[in-house]
C-alpha atoms as a PDB file:
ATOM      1  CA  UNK A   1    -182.314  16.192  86.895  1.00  0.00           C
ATOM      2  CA  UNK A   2    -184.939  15.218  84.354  1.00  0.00           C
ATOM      3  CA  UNK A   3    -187.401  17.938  85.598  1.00  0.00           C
ATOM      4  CA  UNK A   4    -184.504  20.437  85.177  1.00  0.00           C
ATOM      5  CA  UNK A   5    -183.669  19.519  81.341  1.00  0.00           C
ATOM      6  CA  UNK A   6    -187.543  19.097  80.759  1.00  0.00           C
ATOM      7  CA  UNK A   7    -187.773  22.858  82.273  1.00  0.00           C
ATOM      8  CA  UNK A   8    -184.626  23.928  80.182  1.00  0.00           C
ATOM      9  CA  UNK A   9    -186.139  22.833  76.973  1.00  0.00           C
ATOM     10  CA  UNK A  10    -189.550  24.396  77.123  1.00  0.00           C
ATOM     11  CA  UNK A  11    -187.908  27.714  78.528  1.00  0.00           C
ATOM     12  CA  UNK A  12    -185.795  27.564  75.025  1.00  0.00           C
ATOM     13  CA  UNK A  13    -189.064  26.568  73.067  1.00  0.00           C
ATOM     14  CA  UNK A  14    -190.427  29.633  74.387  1.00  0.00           C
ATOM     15  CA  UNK A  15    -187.427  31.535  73.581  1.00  0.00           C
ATOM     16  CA  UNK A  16    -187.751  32.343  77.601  1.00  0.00           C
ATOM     17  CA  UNK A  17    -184.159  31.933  79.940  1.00  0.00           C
ATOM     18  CA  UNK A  18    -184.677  28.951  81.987  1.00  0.00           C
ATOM     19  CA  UNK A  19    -184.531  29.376  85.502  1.00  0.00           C
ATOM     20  CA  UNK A  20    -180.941  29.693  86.856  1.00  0.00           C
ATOM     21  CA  UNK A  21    -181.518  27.791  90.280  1.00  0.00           C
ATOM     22  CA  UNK A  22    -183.277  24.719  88.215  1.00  0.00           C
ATOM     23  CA  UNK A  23    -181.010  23.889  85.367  1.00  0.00           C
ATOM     24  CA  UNK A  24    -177.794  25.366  86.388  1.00  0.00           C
ATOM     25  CA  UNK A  25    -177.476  24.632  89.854  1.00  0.00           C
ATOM     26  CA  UNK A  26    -175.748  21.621  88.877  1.00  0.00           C
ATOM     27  CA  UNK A  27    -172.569  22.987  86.882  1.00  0.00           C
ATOM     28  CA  UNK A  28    -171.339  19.412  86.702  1.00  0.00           C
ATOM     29  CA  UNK A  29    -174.319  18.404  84.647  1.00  0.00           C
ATOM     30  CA  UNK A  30    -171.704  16.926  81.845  1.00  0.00           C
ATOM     31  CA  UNK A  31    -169.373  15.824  83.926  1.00  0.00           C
ATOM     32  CA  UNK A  32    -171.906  13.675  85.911  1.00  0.00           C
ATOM     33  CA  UNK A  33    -173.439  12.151  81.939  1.00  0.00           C
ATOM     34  CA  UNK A  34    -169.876  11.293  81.303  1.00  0.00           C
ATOM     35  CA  UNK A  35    -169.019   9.361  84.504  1.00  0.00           C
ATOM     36  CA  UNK A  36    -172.721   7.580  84.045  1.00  0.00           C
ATOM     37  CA  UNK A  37    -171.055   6.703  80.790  1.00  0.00           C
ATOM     38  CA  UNK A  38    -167.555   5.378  82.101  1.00  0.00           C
ATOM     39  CA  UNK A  39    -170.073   3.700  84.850  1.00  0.00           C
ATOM     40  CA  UNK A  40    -171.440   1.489  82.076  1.00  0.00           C
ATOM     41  CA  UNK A  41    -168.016   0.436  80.511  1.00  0.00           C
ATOM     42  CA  UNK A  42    -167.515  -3.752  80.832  1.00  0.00           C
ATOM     43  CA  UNK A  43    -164.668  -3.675  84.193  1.00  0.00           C
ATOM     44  CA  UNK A  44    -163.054  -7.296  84.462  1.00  0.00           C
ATOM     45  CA  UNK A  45    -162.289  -8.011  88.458  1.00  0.00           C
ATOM     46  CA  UNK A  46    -159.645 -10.229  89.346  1.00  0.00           C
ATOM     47  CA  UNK A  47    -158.046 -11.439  92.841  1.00  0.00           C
ATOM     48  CA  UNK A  48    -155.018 -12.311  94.270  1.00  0.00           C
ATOM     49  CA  UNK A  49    -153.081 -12.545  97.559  1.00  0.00           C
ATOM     50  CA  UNK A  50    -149.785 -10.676  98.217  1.00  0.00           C
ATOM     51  CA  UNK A  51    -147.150 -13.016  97.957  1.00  0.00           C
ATOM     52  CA  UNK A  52    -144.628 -13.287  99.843  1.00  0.00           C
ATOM     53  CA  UNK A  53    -142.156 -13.073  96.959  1.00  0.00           C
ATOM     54  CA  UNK A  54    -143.313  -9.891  96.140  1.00  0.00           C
ATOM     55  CA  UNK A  55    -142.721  -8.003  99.379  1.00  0.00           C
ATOM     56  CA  UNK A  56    -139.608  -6.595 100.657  1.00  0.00           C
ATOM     57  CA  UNK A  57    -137.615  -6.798 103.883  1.00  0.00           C
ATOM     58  CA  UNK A  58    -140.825  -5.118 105.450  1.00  0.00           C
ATOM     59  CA  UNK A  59    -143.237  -6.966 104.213  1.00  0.00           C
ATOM     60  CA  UNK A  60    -144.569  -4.432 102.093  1.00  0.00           C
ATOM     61  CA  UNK A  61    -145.663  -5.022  98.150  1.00  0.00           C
ATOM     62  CA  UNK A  62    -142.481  -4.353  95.946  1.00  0.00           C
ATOM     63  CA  UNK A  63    -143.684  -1.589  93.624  1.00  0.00           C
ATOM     64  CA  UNK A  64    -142.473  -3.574  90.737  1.00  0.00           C
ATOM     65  CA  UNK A  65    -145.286  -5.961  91.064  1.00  0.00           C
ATOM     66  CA  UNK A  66    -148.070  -3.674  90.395  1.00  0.00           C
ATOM     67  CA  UNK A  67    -147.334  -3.673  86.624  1.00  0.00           C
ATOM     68  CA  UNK A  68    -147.606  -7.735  86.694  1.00  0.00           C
ATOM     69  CA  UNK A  69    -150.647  -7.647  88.458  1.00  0.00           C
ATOM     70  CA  UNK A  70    -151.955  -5.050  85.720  1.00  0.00           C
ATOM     71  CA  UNK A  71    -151.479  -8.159  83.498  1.00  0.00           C
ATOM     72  CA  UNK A  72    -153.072 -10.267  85.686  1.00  0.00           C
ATOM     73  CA  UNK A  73    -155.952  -7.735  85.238  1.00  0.00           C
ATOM     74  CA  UNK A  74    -155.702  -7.741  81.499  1.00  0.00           C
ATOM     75  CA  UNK A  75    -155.491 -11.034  81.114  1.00  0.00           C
ATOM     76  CA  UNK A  76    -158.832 -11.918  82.659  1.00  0.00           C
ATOM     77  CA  UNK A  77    -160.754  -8.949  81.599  1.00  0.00           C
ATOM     78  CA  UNK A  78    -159.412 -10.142  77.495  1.00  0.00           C
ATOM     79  CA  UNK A  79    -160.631 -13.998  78.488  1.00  0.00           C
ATOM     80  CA  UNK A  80    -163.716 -12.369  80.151  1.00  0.00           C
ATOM     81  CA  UNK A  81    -164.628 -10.541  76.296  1.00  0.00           C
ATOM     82  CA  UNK A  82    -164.344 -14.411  74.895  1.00  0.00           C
ATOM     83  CA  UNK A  83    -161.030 -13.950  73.277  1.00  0.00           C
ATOM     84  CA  UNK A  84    -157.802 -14.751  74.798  1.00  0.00           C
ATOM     85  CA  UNK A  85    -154.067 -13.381  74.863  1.00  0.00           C
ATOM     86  CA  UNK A  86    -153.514 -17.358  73.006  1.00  0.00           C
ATOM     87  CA  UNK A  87    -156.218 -17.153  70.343  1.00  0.00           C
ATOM     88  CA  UNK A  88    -155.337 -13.595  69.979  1.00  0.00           C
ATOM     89  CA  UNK A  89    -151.548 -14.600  69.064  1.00  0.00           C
ATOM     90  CA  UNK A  90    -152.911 -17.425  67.124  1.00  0.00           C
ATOM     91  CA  UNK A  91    -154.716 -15.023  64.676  1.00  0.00           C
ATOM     92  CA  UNK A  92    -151.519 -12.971  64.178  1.00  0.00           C
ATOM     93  CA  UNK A  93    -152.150 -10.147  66.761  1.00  0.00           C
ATOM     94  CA  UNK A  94    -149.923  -9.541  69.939  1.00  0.00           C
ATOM     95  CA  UNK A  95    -150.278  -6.383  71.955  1.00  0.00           C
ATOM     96  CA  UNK A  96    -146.972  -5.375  73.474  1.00  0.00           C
ATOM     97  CA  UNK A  97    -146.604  -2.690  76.525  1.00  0.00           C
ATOM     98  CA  UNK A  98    -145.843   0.875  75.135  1.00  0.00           C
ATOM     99  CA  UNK A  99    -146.645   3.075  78.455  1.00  0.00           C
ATOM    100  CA  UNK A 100    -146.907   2.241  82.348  1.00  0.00           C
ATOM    101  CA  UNK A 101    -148.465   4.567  84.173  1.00  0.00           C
ATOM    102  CA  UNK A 102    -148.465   3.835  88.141  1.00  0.00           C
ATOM    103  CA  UNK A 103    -149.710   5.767  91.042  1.00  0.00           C
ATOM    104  CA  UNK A 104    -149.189   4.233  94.391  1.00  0.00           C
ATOM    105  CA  UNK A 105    -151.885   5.264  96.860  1.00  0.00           C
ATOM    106  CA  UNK A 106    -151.713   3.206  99.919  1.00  0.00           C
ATOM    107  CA  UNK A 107    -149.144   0.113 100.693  1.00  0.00           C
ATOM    108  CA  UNK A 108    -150.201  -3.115 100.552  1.00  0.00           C
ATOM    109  CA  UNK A 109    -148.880  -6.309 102.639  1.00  0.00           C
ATOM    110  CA  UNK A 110    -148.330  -9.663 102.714  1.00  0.00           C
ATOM    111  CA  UNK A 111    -151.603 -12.201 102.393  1.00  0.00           C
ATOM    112  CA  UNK A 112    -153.694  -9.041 101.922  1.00  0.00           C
ATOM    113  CA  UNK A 113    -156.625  -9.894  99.575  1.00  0.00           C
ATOM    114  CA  UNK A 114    -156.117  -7.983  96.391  1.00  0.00           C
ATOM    115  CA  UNK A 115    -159.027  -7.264  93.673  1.00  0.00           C
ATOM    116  CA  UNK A 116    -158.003  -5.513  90.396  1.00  0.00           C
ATOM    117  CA  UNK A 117    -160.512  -3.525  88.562  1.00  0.00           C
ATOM    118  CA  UNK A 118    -159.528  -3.581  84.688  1.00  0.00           C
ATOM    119  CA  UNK A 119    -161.519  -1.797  81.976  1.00  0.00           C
ATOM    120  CA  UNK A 120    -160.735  -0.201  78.584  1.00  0.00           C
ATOM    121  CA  UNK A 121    -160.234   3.643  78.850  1.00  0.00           C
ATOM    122  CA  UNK A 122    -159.603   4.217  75.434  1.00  0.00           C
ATOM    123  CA  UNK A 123    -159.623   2.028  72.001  1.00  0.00           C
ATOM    124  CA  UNK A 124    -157.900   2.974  68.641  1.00  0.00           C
ATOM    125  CA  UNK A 125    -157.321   1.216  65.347  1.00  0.00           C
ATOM    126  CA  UNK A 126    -153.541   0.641  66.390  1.00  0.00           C
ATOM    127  CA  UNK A 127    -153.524   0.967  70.089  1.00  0.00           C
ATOM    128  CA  UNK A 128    -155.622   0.239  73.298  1.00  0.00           C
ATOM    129  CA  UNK A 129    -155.146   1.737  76.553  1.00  0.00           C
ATOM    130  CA  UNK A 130    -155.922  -0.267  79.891  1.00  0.00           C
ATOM    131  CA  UNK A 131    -157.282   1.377  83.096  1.00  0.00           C
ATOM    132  CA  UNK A 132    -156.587  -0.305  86.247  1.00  0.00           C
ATOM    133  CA  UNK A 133    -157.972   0.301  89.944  1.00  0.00           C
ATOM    134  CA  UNK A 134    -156.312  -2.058  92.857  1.00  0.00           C
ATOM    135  CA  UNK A 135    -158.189  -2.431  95.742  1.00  0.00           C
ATOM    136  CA  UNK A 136    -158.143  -3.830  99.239  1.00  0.00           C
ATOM    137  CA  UNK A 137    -160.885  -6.519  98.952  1.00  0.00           C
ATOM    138  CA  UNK A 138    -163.903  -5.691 101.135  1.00  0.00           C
ATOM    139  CA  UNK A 139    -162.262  -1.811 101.099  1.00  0.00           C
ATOM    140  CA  UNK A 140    -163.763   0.927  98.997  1.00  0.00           C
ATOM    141  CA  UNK A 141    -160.689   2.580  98.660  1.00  0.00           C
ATOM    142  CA  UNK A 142    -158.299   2.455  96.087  1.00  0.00           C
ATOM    143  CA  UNK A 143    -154.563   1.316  96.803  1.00  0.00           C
ATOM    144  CA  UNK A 144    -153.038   1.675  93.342  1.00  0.00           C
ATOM    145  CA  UNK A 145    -153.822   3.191  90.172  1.00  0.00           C
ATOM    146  CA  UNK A 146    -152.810   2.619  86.689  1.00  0.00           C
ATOM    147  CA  UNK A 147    -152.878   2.215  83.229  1.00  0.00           C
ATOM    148  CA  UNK A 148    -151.089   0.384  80.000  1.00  0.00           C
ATOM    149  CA  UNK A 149    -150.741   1.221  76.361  1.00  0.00           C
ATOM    150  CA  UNK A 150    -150.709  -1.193  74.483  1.00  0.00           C
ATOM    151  CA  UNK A 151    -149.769  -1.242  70.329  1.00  0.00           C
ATOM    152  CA  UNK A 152    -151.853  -4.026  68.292  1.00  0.00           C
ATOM    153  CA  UNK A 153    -148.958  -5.083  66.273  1.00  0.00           C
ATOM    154  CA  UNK A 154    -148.214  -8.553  63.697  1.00  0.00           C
ATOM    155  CA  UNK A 155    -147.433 -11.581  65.670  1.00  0.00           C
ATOM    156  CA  UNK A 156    -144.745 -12.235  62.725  1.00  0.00           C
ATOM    157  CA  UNK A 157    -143.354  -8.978  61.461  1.00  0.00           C
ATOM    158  CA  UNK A 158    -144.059  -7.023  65.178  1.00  0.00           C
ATOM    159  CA  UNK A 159    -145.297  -4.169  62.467  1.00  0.00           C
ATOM    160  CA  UNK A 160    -148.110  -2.238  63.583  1.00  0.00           C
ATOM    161  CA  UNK A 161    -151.437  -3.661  62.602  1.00  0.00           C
ATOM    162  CA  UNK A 162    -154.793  -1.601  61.846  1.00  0.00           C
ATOM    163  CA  UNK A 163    -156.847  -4.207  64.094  1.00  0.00           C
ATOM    164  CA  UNK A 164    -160.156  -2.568  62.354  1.00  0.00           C
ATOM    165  CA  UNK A 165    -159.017  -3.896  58.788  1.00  0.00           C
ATOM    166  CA  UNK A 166    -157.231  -7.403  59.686  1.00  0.00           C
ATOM    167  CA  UNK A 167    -159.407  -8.416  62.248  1.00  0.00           C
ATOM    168  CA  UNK A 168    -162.675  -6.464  62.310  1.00  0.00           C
ATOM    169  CA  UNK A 169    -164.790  -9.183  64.264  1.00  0.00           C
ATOM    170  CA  UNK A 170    -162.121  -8.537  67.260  1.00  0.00           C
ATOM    171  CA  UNK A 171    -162.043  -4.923  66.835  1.00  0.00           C
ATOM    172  CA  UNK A 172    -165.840  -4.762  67.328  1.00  0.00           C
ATOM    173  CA  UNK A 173    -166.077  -7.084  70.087  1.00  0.00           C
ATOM    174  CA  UNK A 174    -163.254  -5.308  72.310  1.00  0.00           C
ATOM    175  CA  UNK A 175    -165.175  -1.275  70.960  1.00  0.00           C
ATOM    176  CA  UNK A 176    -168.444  -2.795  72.315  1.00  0.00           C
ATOM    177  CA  UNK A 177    -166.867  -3.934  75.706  1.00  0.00           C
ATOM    178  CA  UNK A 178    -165.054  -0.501  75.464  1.00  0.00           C
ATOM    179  CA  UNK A 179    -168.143   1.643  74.557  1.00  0.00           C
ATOM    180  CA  UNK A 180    -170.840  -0.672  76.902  1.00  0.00           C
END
């Protein structure tokens, strides 16, 4: 790929059309940069087992699970970044659920070995949104998908917060974890 953008850039110093088969062949070119990118993101991993509290008659995962183990997820990727949900509320800033987004892929069963893939897909002054990929330990395939929105709001008033103004130390730490 580097020969190909090398190529492409002395073709348009020389005011010449780069070769089509060379630097075009790939037509997912910024597509591919901007999965490198989301590659490079910090991605918390957590485990658990399928309980069997959470499985129905069939011994099948209840789907209303999935959004608890999301904050099982968020939970540890947060402690992971050096903060915590209990320092966090401490300060004055809580982060209550706006959205749930969940895509059920495959089942899952009781005792199977869980690990939850959590990263930050997208961080605003006022609201975070959560990304999270279940897997089958040991599989490569993903069981569940999912994300959370999440408002940064006052721990006191529950009125929206601008986390870049109050707390700017926190807001830099979670946009480095986010931009990584």
């Amino acid at each position: 790929m580097r020969i190909c953008r090398e190529l492409y850039t002395v073709a348009c110093f020389k005011k010449q059309r780069p070769k089509r088969d060379c630097v075009f062949q790939n037509k997912n070119f910024y597509k591919m940069e901007a999965q490198r990118k989301e590659e490079k993101r910090l991605t918390s991993e957590s485990k658990l087992t399928v309980r069997y509290a959470e499985t129905d008659q069939m011994g099948i995962a209840h789907h209303s699970v999935y959004p608890v183990w999301y904050e099982v997820g968020r939970t540890e990727f947060i402690r992971e970044l050096g903060i915590g949900y209990n320092r966090l509320e401490k300060m004055g800033a809580m982060l209550p659920v706006l959205e749930v987004h969940c895509k059920y892929i495959h089942p899952v069963e009781y005792e199977d070995e869980l690990c939850i893939h959590t990263r930050i897909s997208s961080m605003g002054v006022a609201k975070i949104q959560f990304e999270y990929t279940i897997y089958k330990c040991g599989c490569g395939k993903p069981v569940n998908i999912g994300t959370t929105l999440h408002g940064w709001v006052d721990s006191q008033t529950f009125r929206p917060i601008n986390l870049k103004k109050k707390f700017p130390d926190v807001y830099q730490m979670i946009t480095a974890a986010a931009d990584s």
